[in-house]
Protein backbone atom coordinates (compact mmCIF):
# COMPACT_ATOMS: atom_id res chain seq x y z
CA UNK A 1 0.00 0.00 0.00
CA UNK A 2 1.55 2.97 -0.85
CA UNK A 3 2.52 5.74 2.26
CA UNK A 4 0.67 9.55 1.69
CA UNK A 5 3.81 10.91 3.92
CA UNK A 6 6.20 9.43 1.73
CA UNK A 7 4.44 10.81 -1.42
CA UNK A 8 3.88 7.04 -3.12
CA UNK A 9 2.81 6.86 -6.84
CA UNK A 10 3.89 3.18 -7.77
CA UNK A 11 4.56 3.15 -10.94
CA UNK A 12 2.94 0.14 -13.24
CA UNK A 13 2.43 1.45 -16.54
CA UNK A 14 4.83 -1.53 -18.57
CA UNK A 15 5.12 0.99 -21.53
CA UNK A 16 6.11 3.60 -19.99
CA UNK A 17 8.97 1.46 -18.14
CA UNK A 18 10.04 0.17 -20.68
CA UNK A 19 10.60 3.87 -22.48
CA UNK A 20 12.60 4.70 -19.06
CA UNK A 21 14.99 1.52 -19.47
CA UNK A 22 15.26 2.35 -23.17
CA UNK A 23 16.47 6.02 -22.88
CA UNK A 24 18.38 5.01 -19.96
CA UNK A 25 20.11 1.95 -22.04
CA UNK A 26 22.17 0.67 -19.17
CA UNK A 27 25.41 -1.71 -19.45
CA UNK A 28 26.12 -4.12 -17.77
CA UNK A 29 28.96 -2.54 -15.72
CA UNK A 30 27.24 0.69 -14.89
CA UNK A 31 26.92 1.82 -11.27
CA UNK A 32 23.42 2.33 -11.38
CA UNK A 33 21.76 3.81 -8.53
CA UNK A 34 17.83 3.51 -7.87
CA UNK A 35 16.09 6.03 -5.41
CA UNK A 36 12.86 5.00 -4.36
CA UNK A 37 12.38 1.31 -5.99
CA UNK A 38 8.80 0.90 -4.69
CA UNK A 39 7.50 -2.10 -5.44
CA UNK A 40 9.91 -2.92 -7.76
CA UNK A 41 8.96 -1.52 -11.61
CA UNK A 42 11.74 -0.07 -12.76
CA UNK A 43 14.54 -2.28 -10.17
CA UNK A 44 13.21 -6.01 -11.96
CA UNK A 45 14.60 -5.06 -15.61
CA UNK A 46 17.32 -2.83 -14.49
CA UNK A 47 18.77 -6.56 -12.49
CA UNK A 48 18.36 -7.91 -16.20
CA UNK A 49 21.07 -5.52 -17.45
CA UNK A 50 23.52 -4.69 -14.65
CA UNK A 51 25.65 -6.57 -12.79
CA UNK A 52 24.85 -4.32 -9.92
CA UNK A 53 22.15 -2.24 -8.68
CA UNK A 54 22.07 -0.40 -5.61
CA UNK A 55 18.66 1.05 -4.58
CA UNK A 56 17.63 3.72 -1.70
CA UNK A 57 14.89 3.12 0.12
CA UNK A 58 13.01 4.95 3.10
CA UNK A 59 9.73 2.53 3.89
CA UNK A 60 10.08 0.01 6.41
CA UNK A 61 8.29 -2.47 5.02
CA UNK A 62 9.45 -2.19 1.23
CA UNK A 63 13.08 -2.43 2.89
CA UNK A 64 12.37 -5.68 4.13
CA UNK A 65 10.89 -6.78 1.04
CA UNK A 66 13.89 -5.50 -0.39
CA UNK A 67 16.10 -7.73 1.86
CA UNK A 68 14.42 -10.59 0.88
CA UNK A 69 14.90 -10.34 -2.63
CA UNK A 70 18.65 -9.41 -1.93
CA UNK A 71 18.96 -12.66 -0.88
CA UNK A 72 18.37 -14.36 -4.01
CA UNK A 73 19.65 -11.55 -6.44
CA UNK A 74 23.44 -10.86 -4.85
CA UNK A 75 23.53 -8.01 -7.92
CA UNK A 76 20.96 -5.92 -5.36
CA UNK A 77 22.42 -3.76 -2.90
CA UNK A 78 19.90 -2.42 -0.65
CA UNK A 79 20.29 1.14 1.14
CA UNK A 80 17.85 1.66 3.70
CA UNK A 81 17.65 5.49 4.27
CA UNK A 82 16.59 8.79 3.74
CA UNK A 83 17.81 9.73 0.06
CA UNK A 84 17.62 13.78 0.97
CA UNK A 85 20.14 12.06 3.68
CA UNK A 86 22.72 9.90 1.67
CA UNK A 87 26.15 11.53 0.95
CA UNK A 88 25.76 11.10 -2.74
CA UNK A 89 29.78 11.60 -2.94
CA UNK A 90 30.57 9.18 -0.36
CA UNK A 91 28.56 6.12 -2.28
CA UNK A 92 30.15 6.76 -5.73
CA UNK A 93 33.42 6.30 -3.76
CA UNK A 94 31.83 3.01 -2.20
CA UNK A 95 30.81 2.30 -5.85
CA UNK A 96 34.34 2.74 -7.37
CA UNK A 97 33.55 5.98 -9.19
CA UNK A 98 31.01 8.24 -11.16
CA UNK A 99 27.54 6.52 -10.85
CA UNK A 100 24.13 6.81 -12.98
CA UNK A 101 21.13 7.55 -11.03
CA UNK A 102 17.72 6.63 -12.03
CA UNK A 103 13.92 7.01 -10.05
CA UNK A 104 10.30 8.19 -9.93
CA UNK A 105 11.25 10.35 -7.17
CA UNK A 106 8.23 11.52 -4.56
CA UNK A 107 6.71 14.56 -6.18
CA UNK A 108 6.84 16.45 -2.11
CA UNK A 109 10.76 15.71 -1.62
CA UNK A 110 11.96 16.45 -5.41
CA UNK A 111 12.96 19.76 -5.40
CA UNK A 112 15.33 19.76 -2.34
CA UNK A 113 16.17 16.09 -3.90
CA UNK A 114 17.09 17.48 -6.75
CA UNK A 115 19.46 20.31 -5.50
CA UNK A 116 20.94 17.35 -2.99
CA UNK A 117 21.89 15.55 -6.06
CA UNK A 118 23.13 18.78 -8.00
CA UNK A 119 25.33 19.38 -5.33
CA UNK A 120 27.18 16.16 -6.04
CA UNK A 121 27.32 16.45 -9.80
CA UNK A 122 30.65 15.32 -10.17
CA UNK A 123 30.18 11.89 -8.80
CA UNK A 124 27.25 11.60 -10.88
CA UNK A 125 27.21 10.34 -14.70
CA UNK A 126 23.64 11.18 -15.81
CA UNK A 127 20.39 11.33 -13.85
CA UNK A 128 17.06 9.59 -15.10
CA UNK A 129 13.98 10.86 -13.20
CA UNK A 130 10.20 10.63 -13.38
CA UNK A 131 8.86 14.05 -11.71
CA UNK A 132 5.92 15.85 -11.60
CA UNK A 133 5.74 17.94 -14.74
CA UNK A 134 5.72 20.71 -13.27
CA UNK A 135 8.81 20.51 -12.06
CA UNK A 136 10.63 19.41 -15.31
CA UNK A 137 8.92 22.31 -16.82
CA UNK A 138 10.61 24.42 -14.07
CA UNK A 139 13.95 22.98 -14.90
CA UNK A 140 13.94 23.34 -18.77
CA UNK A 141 12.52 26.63 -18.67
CA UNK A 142 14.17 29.37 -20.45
CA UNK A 143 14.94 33.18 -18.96
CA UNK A 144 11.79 35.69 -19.05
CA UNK A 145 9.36 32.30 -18.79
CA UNK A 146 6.91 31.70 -16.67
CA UNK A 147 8.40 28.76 -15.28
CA UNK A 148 11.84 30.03 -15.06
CA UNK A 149 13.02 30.07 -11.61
CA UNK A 150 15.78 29.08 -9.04
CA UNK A 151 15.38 25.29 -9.95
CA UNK A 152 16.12 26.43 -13.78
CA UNK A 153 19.30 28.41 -13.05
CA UNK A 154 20.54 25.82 -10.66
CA UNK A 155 20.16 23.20 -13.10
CA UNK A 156 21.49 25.35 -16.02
CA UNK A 157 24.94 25.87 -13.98
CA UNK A 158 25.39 22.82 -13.14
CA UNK A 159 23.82 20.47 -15.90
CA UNK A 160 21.84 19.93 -19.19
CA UNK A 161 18.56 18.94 -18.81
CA UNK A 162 16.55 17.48 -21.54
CA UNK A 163 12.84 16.66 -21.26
CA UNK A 164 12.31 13.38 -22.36
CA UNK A 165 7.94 12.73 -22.31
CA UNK A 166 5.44 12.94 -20.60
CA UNK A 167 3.24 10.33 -18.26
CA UNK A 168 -0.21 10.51 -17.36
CA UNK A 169 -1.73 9.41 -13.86
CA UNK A 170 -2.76 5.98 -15.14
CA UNK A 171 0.46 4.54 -14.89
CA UNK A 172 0.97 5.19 -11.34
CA UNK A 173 -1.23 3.39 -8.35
CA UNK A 174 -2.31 5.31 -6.69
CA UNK A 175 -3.03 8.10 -9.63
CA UNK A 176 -1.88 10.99 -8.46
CA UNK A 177 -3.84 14.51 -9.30
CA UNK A 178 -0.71 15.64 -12.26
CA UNK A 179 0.96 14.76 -15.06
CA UNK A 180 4.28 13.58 -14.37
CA UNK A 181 6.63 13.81 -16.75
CA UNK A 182 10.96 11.95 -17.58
CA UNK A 183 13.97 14.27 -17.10
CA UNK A 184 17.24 13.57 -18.21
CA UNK A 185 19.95 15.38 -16.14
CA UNK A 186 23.35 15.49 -17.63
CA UNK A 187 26.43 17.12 -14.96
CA UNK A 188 28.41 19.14 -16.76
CA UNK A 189 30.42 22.58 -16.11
CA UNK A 190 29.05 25.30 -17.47
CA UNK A 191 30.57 27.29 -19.64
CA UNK A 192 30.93 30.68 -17.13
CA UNK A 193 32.81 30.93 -14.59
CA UNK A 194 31.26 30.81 -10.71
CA UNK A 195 34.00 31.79 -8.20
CA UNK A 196 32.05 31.19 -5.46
CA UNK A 197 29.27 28.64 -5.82
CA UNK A 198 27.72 28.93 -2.43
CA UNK A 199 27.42 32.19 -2.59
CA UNK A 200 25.55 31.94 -6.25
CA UNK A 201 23.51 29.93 -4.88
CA UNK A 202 22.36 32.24 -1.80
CA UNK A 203 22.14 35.08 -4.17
CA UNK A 204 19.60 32.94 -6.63
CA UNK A 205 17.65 32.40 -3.83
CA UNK A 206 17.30 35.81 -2.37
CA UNK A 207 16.49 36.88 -5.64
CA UNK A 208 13.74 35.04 -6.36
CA UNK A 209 12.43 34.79 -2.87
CA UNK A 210 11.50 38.09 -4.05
CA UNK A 211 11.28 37.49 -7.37
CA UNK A 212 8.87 40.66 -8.39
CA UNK A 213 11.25 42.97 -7.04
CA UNK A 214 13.26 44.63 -9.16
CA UNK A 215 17.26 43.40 -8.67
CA UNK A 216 18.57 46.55 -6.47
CA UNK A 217 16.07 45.63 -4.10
CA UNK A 218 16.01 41.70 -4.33
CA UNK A 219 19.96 42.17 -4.22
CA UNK A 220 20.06 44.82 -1.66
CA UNK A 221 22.23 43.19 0.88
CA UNK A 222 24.67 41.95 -1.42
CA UNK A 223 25.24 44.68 -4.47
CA UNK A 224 24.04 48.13 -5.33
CA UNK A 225 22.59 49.28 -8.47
CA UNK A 226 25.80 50.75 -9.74
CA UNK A 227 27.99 47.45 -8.97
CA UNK A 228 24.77 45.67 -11.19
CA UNK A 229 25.56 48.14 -13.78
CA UNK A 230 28.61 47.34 -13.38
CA UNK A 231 28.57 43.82 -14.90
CA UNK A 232 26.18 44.89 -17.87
CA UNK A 233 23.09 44.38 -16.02
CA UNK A 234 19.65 46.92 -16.06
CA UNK A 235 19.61 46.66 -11.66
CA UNK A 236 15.91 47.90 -12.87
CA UNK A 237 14.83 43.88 -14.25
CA UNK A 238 13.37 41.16 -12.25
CA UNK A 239 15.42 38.31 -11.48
CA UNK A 240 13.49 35.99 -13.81
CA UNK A 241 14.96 37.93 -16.77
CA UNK A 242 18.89 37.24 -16.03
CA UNK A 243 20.32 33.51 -17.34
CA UNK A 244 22.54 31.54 -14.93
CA UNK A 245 25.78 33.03 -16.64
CA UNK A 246 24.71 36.70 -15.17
CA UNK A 247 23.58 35.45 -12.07
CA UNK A 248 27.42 34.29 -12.12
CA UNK A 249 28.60 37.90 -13.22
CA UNK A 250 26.64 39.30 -10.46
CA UNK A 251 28.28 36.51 -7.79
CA UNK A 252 31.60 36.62 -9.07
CA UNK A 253 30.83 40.72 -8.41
CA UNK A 254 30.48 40.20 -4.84
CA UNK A 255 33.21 37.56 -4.50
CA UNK A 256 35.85 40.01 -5.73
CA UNK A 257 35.27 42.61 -2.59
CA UNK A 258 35.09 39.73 0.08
């Protein structure tokens, strides 16, 4: 039975799983990591193509169902835990290097999941997720869009993300009340430079915690308008008009005096 707090869909659809396995093509010798295997959709023919698969898991009871399974299928390595938790960096070193990550992640943890995950790019090959569309929307979204946000300049400095189709409610059981919809994340560096990424990353979110203030106000307590002018940028627009690369200019700004 699937948990509300844990935000359970289980995902049944067979076509739809097998479009996930095909875009994902997995070798044999990937380290392929699974957050969230459920019931077991996606983990049964991912075991038909790897040699290993690890899988994260939070429930209790799907754990020990897990365990169970392990026991006949020495190719499944079972993490019981929190994945907003796991030290992403840590298990690709447990792995032996850069993994692939692949899940139909719970639609009310996905967004801190996702910057989690971001945060470990380097240890991570590619990342295969089923999300609510909404959310993939947010992170393909281009500057001056409605859905452009923080998730889109976070993702756009720190990987390529490619929308790959959409999924309706009848695949999952329960149906939730959205479309969900298959992300491909890709790490890469982009091509700006960020001096200091923590501070980009507090200055994206002040911005758009504010986001219909103009940038000398949204910005106040890092930057004044003429240090925005500075770097070639109106201090007059709102933060959804500036791409990740100016977000950087206006970062690597405030880096310089500290």
């Amino acid at each position: 039975m699937a948990r509300k707090r844990f935000g359970q869909h289980f995902l049944h659809e067979q076509d739809v799983i097998q479009r996930i396995v095909s875009r994902l093509a997995p070798n044999a010798d990937d380290r392929l990591v699974e957050i969230g295997p459920g019931q077991g959709a996606l983990t049964t023919p991912l075991l038909e193509r790897v040699n290993r698969l690890s899988v994260i898991e939070i429930d209790r009871d799907l754990i020990a169902a897990l365990h169970r399974r392990a026991l006949n299928e020495p190719g499944l390595d079972v993490i019981a835990g929190d994945a907003l938790r796991i030290d992403y960096t840590a298990l690709s070193q447990r792995l032996g290097g850069p993994m692939r990550v692949v899940g139909n992640l719970p639609y009310n943890i996905s967004s801190p999941l996702l910057f989690t995950l971001l945060a470990s790019a380097p240890s991570i090959v590619d990342m295969h997720f089923m999300l609510q569309k909404e959310v993939v929307d947010r992170m393909v979204a281009d500057p001056g869009s409605r859905d452009y946000g923080r998730l889109s300049i976070n993702v756009a400095a720190r990987a390529h993300a490619e929308h790959l189709f959409d999924v309706g409610p009848g695949a999952f059981s329960p149906p939730p009340k959205v479309m969900s919809a298959v992300v491909r994340l890709t790490p890469r560096a982009p091509d700006f430079v960020i001096d200091d990424g923590a501070l980009f990353d507090r200055m994206v979110t002040a911005a758009f915690t504010q986001r219909r203030k103009t940038l000398r106000n949204a910005l106040r307590n890092y930057l004044d308008a003429d240090t925005i002018a500075s770097c070639d940028i109106d201090p007059m627009l709102r933060p959804e008009r500036l791409s990740a690369a100016e977000f950087a200019r206006l970062a690597n700004a405030v880096a310089a005096t500290r």
